[in-house]
Protein backbone atom coordinates (compact mmCIF):
# COMPACT_ATOMS: atom_id res chain seq x y z
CA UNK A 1 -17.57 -5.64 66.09
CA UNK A 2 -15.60 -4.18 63.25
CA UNK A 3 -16.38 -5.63 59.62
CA UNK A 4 -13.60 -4.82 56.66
CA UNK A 5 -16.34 -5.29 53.95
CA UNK A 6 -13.86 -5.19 50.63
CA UNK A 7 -15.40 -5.50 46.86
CA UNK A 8 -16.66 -8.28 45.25
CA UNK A 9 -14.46 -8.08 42.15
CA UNK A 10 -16.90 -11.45 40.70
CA UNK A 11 -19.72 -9.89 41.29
CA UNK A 12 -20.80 -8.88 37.63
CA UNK A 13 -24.02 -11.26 36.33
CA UNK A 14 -24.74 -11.93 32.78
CA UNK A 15 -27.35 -14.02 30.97
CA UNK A 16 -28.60 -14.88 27.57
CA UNK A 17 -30.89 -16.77 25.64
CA UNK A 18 -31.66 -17.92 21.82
CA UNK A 19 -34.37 -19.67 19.78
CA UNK A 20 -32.53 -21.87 16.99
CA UNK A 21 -36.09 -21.30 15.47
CA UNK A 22 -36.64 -17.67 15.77
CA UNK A 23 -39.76 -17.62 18.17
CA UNK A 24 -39.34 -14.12 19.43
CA UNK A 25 -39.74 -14.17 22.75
CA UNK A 26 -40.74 -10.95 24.78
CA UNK A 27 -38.40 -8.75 27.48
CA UNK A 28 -39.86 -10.05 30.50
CA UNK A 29 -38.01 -13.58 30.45
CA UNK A 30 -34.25 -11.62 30.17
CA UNK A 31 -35.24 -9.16 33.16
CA UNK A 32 -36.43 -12.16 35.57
CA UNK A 33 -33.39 -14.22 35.24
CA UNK A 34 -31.05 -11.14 35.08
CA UNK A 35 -33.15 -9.71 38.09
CA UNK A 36 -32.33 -12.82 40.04
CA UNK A 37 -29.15 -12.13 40.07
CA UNK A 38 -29.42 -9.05 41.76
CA UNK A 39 -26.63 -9.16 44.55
CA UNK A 40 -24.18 -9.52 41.36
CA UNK A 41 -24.34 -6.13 40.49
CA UNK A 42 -25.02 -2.76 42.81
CA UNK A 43 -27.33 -0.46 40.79
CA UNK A 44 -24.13 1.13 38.87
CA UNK A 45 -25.07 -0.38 35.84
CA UNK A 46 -27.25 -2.78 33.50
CA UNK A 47 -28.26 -3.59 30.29
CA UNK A 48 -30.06 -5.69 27.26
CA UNK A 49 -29.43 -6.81 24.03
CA UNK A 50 -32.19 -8.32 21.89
CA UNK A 51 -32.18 -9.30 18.34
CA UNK A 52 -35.36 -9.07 16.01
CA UNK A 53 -37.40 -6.14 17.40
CA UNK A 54 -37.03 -4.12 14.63
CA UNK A 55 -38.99 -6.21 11.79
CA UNK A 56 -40.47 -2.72 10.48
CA UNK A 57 -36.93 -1.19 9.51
CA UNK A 58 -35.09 -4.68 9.40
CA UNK A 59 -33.13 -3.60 6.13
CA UNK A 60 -32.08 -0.39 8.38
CA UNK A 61 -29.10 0.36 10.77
CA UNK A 62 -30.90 1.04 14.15
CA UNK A 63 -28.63 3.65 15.67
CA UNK A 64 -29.38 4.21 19.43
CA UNK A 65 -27.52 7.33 20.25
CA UNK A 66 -27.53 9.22 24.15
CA UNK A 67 -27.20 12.83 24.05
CA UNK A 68 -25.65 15.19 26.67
CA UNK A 69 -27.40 17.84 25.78
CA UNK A 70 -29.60 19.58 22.79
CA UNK A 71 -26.61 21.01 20.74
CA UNK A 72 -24.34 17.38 20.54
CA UNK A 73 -28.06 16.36 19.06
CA UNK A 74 -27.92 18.87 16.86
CA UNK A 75 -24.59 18.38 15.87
CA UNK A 76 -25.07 14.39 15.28
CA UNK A 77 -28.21 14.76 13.43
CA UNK A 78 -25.97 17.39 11.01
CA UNK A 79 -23.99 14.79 10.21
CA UNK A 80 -26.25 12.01 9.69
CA UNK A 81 -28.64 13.85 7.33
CA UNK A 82 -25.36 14.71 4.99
CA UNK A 83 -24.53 10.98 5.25
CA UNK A 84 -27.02 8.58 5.68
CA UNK A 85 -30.76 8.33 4.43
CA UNK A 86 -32.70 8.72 7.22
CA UNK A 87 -35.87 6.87 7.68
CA UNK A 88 -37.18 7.21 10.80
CA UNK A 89 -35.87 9.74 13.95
CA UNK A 90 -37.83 9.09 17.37
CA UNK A 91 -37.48 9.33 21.21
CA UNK A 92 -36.81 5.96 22.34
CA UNK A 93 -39.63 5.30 24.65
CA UNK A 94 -38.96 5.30 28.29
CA UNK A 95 -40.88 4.90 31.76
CA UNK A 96 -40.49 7.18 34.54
CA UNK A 97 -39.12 5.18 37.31
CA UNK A 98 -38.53 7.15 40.79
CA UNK A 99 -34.72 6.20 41.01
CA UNK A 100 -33.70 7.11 37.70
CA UNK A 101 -32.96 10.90 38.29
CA UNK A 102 -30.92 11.69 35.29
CA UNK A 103 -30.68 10.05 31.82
CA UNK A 104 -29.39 11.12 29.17
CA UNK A 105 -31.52 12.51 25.98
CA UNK A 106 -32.10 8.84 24.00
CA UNK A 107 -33.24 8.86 20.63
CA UNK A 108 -32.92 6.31 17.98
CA UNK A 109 -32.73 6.31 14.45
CA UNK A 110 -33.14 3.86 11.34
CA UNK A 111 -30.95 4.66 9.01
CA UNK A 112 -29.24 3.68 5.56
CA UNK A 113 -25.63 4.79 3.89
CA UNK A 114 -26.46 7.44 1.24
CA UNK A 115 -24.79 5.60 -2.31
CA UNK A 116 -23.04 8.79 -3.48
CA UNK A 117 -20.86 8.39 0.22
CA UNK A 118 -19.98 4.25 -0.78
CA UNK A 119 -16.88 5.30 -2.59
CA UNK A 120 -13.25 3.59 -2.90
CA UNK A 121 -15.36 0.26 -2.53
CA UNK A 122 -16.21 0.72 0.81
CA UNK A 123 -19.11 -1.03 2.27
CA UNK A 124 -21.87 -0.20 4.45
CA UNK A 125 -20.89 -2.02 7.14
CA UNK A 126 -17.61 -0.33 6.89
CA UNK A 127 -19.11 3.37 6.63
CA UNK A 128 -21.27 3.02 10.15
CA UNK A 129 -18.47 1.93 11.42
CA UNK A 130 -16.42 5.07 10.80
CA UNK A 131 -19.49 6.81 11.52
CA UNK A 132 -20.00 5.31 14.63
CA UNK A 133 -16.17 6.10 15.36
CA UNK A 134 -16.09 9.53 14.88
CA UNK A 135 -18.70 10.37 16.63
CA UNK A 136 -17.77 8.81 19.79
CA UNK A 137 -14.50 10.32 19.59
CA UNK A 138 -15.64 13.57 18.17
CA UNK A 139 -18.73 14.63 18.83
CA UNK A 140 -18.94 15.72 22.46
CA UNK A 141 -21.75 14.72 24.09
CA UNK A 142 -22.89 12.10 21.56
CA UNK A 143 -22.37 8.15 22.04
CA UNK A 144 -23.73 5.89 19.83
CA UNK A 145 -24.90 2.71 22.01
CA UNK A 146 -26.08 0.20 19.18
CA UNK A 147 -25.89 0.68 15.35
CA UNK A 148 -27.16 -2.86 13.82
CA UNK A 149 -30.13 -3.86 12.11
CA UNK A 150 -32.99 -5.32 13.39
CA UNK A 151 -31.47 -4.96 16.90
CA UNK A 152 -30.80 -2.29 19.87
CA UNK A 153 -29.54 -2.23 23.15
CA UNK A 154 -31.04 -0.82 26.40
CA UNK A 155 -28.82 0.24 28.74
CA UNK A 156 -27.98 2.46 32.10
CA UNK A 157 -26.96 3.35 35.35
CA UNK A 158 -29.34 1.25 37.90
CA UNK A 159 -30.14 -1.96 38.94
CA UNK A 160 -31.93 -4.49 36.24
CA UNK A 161 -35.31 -3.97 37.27
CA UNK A 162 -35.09 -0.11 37.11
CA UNK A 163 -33.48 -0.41 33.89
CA UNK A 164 -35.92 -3.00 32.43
CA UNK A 165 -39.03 -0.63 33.23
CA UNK A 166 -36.99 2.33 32.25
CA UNK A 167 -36.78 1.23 28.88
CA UNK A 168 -39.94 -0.93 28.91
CA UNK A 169 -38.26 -4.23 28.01
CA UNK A 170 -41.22 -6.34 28.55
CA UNK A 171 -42.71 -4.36 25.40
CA UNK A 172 -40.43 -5.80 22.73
CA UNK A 173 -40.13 -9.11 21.13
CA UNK A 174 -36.75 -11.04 20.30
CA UNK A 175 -35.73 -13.97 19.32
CA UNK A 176 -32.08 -13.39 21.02
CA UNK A 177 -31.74 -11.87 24.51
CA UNK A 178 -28.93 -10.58 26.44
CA UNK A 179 -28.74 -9.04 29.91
CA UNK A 180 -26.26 -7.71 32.05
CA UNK A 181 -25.91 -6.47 35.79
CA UNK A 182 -22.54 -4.49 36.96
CA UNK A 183 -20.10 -4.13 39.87
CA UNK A 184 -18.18 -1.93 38.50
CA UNK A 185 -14.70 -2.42 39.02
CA UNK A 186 -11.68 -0.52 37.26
CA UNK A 187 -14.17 1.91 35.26
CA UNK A 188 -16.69 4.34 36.26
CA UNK A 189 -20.02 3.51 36.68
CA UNK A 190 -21.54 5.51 33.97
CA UNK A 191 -24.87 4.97 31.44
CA UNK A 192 -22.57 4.90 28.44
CA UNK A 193 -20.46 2.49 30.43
CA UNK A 194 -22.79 0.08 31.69
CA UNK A 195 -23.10 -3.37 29.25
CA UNK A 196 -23.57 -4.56 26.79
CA UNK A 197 -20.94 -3.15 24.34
CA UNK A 198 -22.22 -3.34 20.91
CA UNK A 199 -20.20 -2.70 17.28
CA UNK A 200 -22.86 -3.14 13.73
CA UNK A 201 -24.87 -6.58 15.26
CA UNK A 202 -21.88 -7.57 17.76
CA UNK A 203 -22.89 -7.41 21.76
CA UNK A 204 -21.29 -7.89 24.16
CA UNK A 205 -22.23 -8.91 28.16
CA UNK A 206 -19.11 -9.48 30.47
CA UNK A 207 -18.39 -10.64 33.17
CA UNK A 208 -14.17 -10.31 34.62
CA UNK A 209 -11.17 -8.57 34.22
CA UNK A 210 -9.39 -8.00 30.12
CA UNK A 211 -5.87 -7.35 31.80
CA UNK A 212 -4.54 -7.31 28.39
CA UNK A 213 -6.96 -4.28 27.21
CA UNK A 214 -3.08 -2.33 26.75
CA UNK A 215 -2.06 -4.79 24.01
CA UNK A 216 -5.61 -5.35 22.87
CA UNK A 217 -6.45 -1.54 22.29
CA UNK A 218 -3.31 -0.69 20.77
CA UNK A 219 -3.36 -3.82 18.56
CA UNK A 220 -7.24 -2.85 17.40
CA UNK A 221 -5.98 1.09 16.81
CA UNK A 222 -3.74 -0.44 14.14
CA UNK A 223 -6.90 -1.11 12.23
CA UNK A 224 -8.63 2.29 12.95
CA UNK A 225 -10.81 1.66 15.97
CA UNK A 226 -11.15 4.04 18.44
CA UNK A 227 -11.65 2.78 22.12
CA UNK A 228 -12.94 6.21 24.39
CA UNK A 229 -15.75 4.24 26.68
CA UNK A 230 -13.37 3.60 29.76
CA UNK A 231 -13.81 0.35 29.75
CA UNK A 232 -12.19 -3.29 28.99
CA UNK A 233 -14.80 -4.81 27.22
CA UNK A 234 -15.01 -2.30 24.66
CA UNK A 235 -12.17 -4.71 23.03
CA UNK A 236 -14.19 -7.71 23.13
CA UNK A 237 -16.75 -6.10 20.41
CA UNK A 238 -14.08 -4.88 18.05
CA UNK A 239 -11.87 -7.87 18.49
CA UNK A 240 -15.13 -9.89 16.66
CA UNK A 241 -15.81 -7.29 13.93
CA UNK A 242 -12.40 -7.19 12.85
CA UNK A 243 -11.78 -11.35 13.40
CA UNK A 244 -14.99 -12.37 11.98
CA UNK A 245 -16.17 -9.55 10.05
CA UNK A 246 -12.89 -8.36 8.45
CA UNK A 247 -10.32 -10.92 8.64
CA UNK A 248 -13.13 -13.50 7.89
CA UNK A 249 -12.58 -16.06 10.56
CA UNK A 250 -15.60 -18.38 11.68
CA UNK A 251 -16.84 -17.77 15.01
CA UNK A 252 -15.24 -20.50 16.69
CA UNK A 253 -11.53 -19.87 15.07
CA UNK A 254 -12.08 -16.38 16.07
CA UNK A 255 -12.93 -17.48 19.71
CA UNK A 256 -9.79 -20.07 19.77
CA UNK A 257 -7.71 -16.74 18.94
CA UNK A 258 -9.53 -15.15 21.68
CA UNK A 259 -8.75 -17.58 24.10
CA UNK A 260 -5.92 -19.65 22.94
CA UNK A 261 -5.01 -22.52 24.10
CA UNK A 262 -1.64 -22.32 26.53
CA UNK A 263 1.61 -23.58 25.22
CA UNK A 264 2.29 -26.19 26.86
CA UNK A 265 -1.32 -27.64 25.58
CA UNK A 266 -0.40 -26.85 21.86
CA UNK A 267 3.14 -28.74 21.85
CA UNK A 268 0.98 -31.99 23.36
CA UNK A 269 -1.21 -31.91 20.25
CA UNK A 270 -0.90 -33.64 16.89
CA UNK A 271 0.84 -32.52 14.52
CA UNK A 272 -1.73 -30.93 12.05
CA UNK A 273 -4.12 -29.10 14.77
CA UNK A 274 -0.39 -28.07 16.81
CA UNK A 275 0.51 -26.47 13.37
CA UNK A 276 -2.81 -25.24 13.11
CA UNK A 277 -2.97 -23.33 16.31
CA UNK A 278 0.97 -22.60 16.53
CA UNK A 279 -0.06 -20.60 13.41
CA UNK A 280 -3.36 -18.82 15.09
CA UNK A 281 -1.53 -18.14 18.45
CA UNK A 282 1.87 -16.42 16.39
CA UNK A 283 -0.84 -14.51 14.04
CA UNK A 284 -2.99 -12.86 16.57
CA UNK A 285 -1.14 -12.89 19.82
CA UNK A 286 -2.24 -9.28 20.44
CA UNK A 287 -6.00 -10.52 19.75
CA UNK A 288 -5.25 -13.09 23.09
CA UNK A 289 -7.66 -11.75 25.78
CA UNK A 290 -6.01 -12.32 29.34
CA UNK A 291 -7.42 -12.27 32.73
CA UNK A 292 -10.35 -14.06 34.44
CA UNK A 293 -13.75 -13.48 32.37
CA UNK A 294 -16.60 -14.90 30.90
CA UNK A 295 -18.21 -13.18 27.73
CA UNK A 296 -21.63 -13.63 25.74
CA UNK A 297 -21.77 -12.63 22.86
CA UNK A 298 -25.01 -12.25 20.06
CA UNK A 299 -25.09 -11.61 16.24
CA UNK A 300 -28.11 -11.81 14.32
CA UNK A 301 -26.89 -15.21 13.54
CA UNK A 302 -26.45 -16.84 16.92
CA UNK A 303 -25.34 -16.72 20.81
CA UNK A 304 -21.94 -17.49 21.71
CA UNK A 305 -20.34 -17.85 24.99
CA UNK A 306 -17.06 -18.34 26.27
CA UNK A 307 -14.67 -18.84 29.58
CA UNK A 308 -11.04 -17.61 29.77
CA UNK A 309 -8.87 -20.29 29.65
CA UNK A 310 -8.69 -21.81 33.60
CA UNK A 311 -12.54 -20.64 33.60
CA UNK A 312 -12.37 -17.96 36.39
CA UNK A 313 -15.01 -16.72 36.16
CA UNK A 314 -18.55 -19.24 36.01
CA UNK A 315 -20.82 -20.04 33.18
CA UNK A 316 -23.32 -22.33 32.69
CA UNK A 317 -25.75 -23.88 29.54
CA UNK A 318 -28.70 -25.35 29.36
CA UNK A 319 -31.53 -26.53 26.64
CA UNK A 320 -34.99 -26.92 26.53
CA UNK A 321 -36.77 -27.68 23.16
CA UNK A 322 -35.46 -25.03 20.71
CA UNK A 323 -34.29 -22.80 23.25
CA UNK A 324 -30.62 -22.50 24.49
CA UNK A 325 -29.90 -20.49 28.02
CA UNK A 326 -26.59 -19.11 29.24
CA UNK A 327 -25.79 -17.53 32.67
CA UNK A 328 -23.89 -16.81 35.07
CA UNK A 329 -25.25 -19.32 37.78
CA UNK A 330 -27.85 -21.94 37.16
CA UNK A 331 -30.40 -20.58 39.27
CA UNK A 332 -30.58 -17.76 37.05
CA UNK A 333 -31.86 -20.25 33.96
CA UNK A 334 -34.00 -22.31 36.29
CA UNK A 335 -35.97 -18.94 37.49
CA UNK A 336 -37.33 -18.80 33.96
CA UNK A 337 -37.12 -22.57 32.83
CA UNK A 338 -37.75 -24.75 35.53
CA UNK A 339 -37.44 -27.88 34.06
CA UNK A 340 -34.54 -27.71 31.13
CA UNK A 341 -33.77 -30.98 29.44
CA UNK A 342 -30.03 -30.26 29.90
CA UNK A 343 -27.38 -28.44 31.39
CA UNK A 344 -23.42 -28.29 31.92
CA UNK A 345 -20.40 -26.01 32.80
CA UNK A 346 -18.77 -25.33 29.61
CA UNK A 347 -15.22 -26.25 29.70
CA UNK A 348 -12.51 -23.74 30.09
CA UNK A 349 -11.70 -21.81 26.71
CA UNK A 350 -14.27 -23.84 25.22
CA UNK A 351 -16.97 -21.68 23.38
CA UNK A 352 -20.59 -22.75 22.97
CA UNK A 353 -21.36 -21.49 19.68
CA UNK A 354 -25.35 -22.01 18.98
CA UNK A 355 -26.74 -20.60 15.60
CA UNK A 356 -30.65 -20.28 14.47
CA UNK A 357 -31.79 -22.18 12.02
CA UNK A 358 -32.11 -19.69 8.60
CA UNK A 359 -35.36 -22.41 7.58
């Protein structure tokens, strides 16, 4: 018998959790519920995100950076020396694992902007993030995978258990968590383009399609990003640094812009919230993400997550005690809380927007 096996274009898994209280909360809870989901993804890609594993060099920019070769290191590290104060420069420790072949060179550095380079106002924030920029545009060879403080990302081209002991996850202690496993799609499956996406604290775990990544990039290129990962959710990150970060929007404004209501929905509302959102929709149209997805997204103040707006794509919640889980299927939060006190499907469009407790 014939088969006509065609790709899963759903098959992408994602999953997240948060203390409201700051427990940190070691690696190996992230890799068994992302590793659960293993027939999500194909060994092109995975990831993690975690928040708070820096508490050394907390007051530092933690650039993760993967080299091509020796020279684009020598090149980058050029550059940062004449810009930034560097505090610390290491290897970022890895674990032999038989199917990793090739990696790149990964090295990480803590980092601060030198004063004398703060001029015309501009702040630090601002400065990595022309730094971080030019030299994924410029520097050939050099990619700079995470660049906030108190935070990395841990990311490549295998399945999540390979990556997980590649990067010895289990080793570190957050008190956010991301992970990520990838069927690649439209892009290449390639370690720079495996999730999550990260811009200053912003990551990013997706699962979908952006079909409006056209509009989006050329929309975020007015404001001097540069998108050259090959992928759609590269818009996602910047979309939230220049929302929240620049434009000053609260997170959940920000994710209404993201995934606006339709039309029809707005003109049935009263009058003050159909002004309201009238207003949002005409000001960032090109903002609008399109397409079936469902995004998580961490900052060092919380764990957001969001469906497109006819929720294509699945996500559930769930709570237990301080701790709030997001995933792409349930059993992915029961595999590592068995008995939560709640969970639910988040609406459609609707983000759940959960923020530690600063106490």
């Amino acid at each position: 018998m014939n088969h006509n096996f065609q790709k899963d274009i759903a098959g992408c898994g994602l999953t997240g959790i948060i203390s409201r209280k700051k427990r940190r909360l070691d690696g190996s809870l992230i890799k068994n519920s992302l590793c659960l989901m293993r027939d999500r993804g194909n060994g092109l890609g995975a990831g993690y995100a975690a928040y708070g594993i820096y508490p050394d060099f907390e007051d530092f920019y933690a650039f993760h950076v993967m080299y091509d070769d020796r020279t684009s290191r020598m090149e980058m590290e050029e550059h940062l020396k004449d810009s930034y104060d560097v505090e610390k420069i290491e290897e970022i420790p890895t674990f032999p694992v038989k199917s990793i072949v090739i990696s790149p060179l990964l090295v990480r550095y803590f980092v601060k902007p030198k004063k004398g380079r703060l001029v015309g106002g501009i702040s630090e924030d601002d400065f990595v993030v022309k730094t971080v920029m030019k030299v994924n545009s410029e520097i050939e060879g050099a990619y700079v995978f995470s660049s906030g403080k108190n935070m990395g990302v841990f990311k490549g081209v295998g399945n999540p258990k390979e990556i997980a002991e590649f990067y010895r996850i289990e080793e570190y202690e957050g008190y956010i968590w991301t992970g990520h496993t990838r069927f690649p799609t439209n892009t290449p499956g390639w370690w720079g383009g495996a999730h999550p996406f990260t811009l200053l604290d912003w990551s990013i775990v997706h699962n979908g399609e952006i079909s409006s990544y056209g509009i989006n990039k050329r929309y975020l290129e007015m404001y001097g990003y540069k998108l050259t990962l090959l992928t759609d959710t590269e818009v996602a990150a910047y979309l939230l640094d220049l929302l929240v970060r620049k434009h000053g929007l609260d997170i959940k404004t920000a994710c209404t812009a993201l995934a606006a209501p339709f039309w029809k929905d707005v003109d049935r509302m009263e009058d003050g919230r159909r002004e309201v959102l009238t207003a949002l929709r005409l000001t960032y149209a090109s903002a609008l993400l399109n397409g079936p997805f469902s995004l998580l997204f961490g900052h060092s103040k919380g764990l957001v997550g969001i469906n497109d707006r006819i929720k294509l794509r699945p996500l559930v919640a769930a709570t237990k005690d301080d701790l709030v889980y997001m995933a792409s299927e349930e059993s992915a939060i029961r595999e590592i809380c068995s008995a939560p006190d709640s969970v639910w499907a988040p609406r459609a469009g609707e983000p759940v927007v959960v923020e530690v407790s600063e106490e």
